[in-house]
Protein backbone atom coordinates (compact mmCIF):
# COMPACT_ATOMS: atom_id res chain seq x y z
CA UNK A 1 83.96 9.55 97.29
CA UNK A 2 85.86 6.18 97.45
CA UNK A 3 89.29 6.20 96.90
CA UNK A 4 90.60 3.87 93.98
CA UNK A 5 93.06 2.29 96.56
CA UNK A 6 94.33 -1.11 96.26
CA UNK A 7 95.85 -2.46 99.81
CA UNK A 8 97.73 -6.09 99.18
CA UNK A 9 97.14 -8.95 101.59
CA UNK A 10 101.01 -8.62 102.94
CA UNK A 11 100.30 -4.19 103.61
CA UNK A 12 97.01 -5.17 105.23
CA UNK A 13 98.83 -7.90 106.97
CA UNK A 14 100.70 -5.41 108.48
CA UNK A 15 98.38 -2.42 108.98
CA UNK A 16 95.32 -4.78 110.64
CA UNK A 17 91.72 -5.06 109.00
CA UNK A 18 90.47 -1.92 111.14
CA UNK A 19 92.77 0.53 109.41
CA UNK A 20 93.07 -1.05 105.69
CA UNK A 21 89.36 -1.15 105.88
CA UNK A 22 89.30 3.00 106.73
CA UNK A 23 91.90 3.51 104.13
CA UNK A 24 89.59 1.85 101.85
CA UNK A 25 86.81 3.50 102.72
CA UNK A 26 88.43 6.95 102.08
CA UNK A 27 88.78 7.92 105.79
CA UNK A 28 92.51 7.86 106.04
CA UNK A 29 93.61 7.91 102.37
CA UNK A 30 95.05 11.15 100.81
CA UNK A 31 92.73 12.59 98.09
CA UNK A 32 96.13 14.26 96.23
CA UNK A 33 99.48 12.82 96.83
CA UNK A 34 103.42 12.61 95.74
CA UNK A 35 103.65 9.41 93.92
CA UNK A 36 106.49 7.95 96.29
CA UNK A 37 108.07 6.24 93.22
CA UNK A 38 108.28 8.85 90.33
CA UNK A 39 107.72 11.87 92.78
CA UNK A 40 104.76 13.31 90.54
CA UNK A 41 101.38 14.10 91.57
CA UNK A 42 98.75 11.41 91.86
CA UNK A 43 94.98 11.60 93.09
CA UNK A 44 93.19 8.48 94.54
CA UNK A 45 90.07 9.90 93.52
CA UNK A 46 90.50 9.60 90.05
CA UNK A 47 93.31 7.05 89.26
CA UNK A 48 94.03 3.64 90.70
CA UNK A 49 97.27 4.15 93.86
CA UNK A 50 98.84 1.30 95.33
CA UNK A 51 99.61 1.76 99.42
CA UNK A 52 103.10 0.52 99.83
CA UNK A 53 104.40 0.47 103.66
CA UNK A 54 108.20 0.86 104.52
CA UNK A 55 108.70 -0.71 107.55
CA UNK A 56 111.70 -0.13 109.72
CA UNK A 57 113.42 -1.76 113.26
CA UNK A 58 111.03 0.86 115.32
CA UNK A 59 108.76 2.78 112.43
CA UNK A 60 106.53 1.94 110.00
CA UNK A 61 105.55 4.52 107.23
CA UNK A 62 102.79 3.94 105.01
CA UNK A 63 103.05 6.28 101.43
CA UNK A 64 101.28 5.53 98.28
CA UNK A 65 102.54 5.35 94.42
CA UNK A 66 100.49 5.23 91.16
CA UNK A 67 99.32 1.25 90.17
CA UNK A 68 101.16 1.49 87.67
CA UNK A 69 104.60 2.53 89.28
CA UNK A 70 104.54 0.18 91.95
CA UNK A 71 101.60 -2.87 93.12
CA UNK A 72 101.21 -2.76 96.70
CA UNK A 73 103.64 -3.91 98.63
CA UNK A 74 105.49 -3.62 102.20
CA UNK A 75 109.51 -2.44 101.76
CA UNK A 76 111.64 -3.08 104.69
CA UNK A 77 114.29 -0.90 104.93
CA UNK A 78 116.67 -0.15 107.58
CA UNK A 79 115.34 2.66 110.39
CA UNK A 80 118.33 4.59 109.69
CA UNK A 81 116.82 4.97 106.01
CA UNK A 82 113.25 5.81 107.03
CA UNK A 83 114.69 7.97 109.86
CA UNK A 84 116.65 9.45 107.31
CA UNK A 85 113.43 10.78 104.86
CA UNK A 86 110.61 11.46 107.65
CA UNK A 87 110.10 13.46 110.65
CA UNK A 88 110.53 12.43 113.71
CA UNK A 89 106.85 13.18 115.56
CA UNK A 90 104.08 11.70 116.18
CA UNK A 91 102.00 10.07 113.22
CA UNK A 92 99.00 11.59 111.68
CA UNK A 93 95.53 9.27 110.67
CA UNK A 94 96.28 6.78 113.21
CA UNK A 95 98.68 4.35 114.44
CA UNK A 96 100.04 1.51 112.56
CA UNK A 97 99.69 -2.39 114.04
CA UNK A 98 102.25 -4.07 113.29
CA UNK A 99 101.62 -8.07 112.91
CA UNK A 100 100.17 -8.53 116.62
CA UNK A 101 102.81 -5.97 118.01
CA UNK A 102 102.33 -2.74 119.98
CA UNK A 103 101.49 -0.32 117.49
CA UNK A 104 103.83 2.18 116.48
CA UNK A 105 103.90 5.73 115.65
CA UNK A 106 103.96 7.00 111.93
CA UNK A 107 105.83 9.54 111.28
CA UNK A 108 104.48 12.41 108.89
CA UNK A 109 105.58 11.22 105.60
CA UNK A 110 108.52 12.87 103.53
CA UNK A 111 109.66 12.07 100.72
CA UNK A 112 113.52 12.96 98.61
CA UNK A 113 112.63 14.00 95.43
CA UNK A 114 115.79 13.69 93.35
CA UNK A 115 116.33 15.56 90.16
CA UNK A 116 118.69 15.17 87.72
CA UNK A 117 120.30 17.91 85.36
CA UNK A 118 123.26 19.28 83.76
CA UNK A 119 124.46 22.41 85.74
CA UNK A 120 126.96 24.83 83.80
CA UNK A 121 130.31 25.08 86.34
CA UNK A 122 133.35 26.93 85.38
CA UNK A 123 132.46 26.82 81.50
CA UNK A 124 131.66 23.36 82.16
CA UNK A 125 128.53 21.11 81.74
CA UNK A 126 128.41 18.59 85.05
CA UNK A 127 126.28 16.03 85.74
CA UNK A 128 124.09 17.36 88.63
CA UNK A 129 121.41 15.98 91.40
CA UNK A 130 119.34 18.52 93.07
CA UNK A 131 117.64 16.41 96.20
CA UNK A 132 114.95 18.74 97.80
CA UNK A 133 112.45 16.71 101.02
CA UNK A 134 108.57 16.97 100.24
CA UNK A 135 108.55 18.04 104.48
CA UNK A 136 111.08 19.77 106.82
CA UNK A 137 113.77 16.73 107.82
CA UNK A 138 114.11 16.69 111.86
CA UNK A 139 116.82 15.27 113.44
CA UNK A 140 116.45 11.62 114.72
CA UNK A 141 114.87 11.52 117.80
CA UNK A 142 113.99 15.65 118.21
CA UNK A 143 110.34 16.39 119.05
CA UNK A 144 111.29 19.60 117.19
CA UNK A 145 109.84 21.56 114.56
CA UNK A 146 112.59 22.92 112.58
CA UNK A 147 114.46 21.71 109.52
CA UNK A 148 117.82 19.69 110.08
CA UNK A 149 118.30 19.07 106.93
CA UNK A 150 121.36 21.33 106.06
CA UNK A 151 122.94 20.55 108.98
CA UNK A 152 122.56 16.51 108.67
CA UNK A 153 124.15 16.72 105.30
CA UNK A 154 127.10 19.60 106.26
CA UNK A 155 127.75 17.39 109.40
CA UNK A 156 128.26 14.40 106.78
CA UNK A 157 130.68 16.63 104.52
CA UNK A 158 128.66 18.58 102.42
CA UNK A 159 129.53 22.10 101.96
CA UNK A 160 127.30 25.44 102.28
CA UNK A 161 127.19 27.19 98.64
CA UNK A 162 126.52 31.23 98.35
CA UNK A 163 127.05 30.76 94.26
CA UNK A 164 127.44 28.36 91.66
CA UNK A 165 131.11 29.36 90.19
CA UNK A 166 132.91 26.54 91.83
CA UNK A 167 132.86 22.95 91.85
CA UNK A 168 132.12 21.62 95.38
CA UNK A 169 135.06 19.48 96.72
CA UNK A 170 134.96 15.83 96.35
CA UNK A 171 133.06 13.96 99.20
CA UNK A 172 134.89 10.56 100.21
CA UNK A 173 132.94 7.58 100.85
CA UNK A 174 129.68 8.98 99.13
CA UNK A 175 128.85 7.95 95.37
CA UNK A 176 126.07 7.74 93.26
CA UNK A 177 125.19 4.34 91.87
CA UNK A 178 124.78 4.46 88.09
CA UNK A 179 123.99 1.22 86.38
CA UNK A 180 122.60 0.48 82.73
CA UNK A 181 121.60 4.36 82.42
CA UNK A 182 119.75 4.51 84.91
CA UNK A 183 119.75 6.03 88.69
CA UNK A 184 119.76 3.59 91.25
CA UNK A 185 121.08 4.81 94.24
CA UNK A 186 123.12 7.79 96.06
CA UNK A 187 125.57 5.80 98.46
CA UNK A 188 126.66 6.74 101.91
CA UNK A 189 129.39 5.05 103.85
CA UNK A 190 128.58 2.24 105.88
CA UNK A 191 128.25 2.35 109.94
CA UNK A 192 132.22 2.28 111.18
CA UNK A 193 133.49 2.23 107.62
CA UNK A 194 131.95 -1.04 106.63
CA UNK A 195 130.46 -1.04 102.58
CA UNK A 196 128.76 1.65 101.83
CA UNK A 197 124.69 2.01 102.35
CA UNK A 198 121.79 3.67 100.55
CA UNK A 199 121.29 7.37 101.98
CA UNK A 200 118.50 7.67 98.56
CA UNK A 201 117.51 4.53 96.72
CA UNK A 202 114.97 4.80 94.10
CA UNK A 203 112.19 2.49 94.48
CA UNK A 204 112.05 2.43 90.58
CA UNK A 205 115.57 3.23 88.45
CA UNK A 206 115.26 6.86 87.09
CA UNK A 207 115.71 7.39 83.74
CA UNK A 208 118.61 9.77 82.91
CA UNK A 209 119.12 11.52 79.82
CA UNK A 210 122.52 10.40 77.12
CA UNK A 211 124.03 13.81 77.70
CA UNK A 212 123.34 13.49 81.37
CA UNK A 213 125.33 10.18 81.67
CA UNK A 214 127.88 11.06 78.94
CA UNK A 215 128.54 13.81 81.20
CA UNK A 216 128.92 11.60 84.54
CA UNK A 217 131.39 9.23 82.38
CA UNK A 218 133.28 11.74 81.53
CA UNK A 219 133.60 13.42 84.64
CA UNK A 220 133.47 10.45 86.73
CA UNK A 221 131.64 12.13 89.08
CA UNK A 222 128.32 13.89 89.65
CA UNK A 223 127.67 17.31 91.77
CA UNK A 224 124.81 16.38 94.14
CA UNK A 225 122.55 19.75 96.15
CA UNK A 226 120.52 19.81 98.46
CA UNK A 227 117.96 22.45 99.60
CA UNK A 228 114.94 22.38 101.91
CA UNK A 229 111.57 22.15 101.32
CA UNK A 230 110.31 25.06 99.15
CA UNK A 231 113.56 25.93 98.24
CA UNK A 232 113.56 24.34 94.71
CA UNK A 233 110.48 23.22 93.41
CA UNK A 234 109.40 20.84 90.64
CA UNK A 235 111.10 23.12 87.30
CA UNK A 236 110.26 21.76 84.40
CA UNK A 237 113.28 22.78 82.54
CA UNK A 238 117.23 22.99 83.06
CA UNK A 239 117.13 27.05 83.14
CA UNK A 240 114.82 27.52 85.65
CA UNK A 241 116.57 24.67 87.45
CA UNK A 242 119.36 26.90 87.50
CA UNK A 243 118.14 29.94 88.54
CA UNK A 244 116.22 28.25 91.36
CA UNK A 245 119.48 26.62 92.95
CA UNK A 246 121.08 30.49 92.14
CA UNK A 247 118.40 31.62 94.41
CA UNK A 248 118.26 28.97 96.37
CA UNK A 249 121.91 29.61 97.34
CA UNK A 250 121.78 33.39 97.77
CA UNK A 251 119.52 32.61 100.52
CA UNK A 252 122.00 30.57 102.43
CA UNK A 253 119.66 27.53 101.86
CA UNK A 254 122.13 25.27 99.33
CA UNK A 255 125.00 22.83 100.07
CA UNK A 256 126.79 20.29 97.63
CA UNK A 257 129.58 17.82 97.00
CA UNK A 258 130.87 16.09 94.44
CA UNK A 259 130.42 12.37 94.61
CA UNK A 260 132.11 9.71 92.50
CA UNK A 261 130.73 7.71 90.32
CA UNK A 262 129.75 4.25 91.40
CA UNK A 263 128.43 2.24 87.99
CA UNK A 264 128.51 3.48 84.52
């Protein structure tokens, strides 16, 4: 069945004729897929999906979002931020040309889905992010096929958790960027101290609830986790959200900070 995909000029600029024509055609496309702007399911069978390509120094990743989250488009970000949210192997459907350059490897796509809730910490309601990779993160340059994804983040400062009873110390030089209400950005600092960079950046602002930010104001500073993949899940509600970071942490697969708040 053809897939409803719409590939702009500038993404098939990139990609060559050859392969937007075989992603058009349904060869390459994803039936089912992670929308990679409000990390919920979308199917290009059945609903229109924009392809929107991130393209790094050295890697070019090509993900797809609902029309009507984001058109089609090519991102450039900086390889430290794609090598930061894929694996590190060998790309699957093909290689991506790049503008009359050797073509370069895609890595399998993952995604940081980020979400937000209030936790309940020493009698206390705190503004909370739970980050959780749609596929194991390997570290830069490994032709591995673990999951480095705890120990990236506790080699940046982030703390193992066993249980939720404590507040996870303050980490220095990270923040989360809060600006009109909405979620823009988790911060990281810069290469050699220089201003801080993007470690997440949503490609659309998330939406955060009044109690959520009333609680980040009032705090000043919001408890980000992070688990693996399969360690979480999508939970539709704050209670389960608990109980899955309880469990999550029980199995040795949690660590946190507390980052300050960058925005309002």
């Amino acid at each position: 069945m053809p897939r409803m995909l719409d590939v702009s000029d500038a993404v098939r600029a990139e990609i060559g004729d050859e392969e937007a024509d075989r992603l058009l055609a349904g060869e390459n496309a994803p039936g089912s897929y992670d929308c990679t702007s409000c990390r919920t399911p979308g199917d290009s069978e059945q609903e229109r999906t924009s392809t929107v390509l991130f393209v790094g120094d050295e890697t070019a990743v090509l993900a797809f979002a609902h029309a009507g989250c984001l058109p089609s488009q090519v991102v450039q970000v900086t390889e430290e931020q794609l090598q930061g949210a894929v694996r590190s192997i060998g790309g699957t459907g093909g290689d991506l040309a790049t503008g009359g350059t050797p073509q370069r490897p895609v890595p399998e796509q993952a995604v940081l889905g980020v979400t937000s809730g209030l936790v309940l910490v020493e009698g206390e309601l705190h503004p909370a992010l739970v980050v959780e990779p749609t596929a194991p993160i390997v570290r830069p340059g490994s032709t591995g096929v673990g999951d480095d994804f705890l120990p990236l983040l506790i080699e940046q400062g982030f703390m193992p958790v066993t249980e939720l009873v404590s507040v996870p110390p303050v980490l220095h030089g990270w923040s989360v960027l809060l600006a009109v209400g909405q979620l823009h950005a988790v911060l990281q600092p810069g290469p050699g101290g220089g201003q801080p960079v993007a470690w997440w950046q949503a490609h659309q602002p998330l939406q955060v609830t009044d109690s959520w930010r009333a609680a980040a104001n009032k705090h000043q500073q919001v408890l980000m986790f992070a688990a693996p993949v399969g360690s979480i899940g999508r939970q539709p509600r704050e209670d389960l959200l608990r109980e899955a970071l309880d469990k999550a942490a029980a199995n040795g697969k949690l660590v946190a900070a507390a980052l300050p708040l960058a925005g309002t």
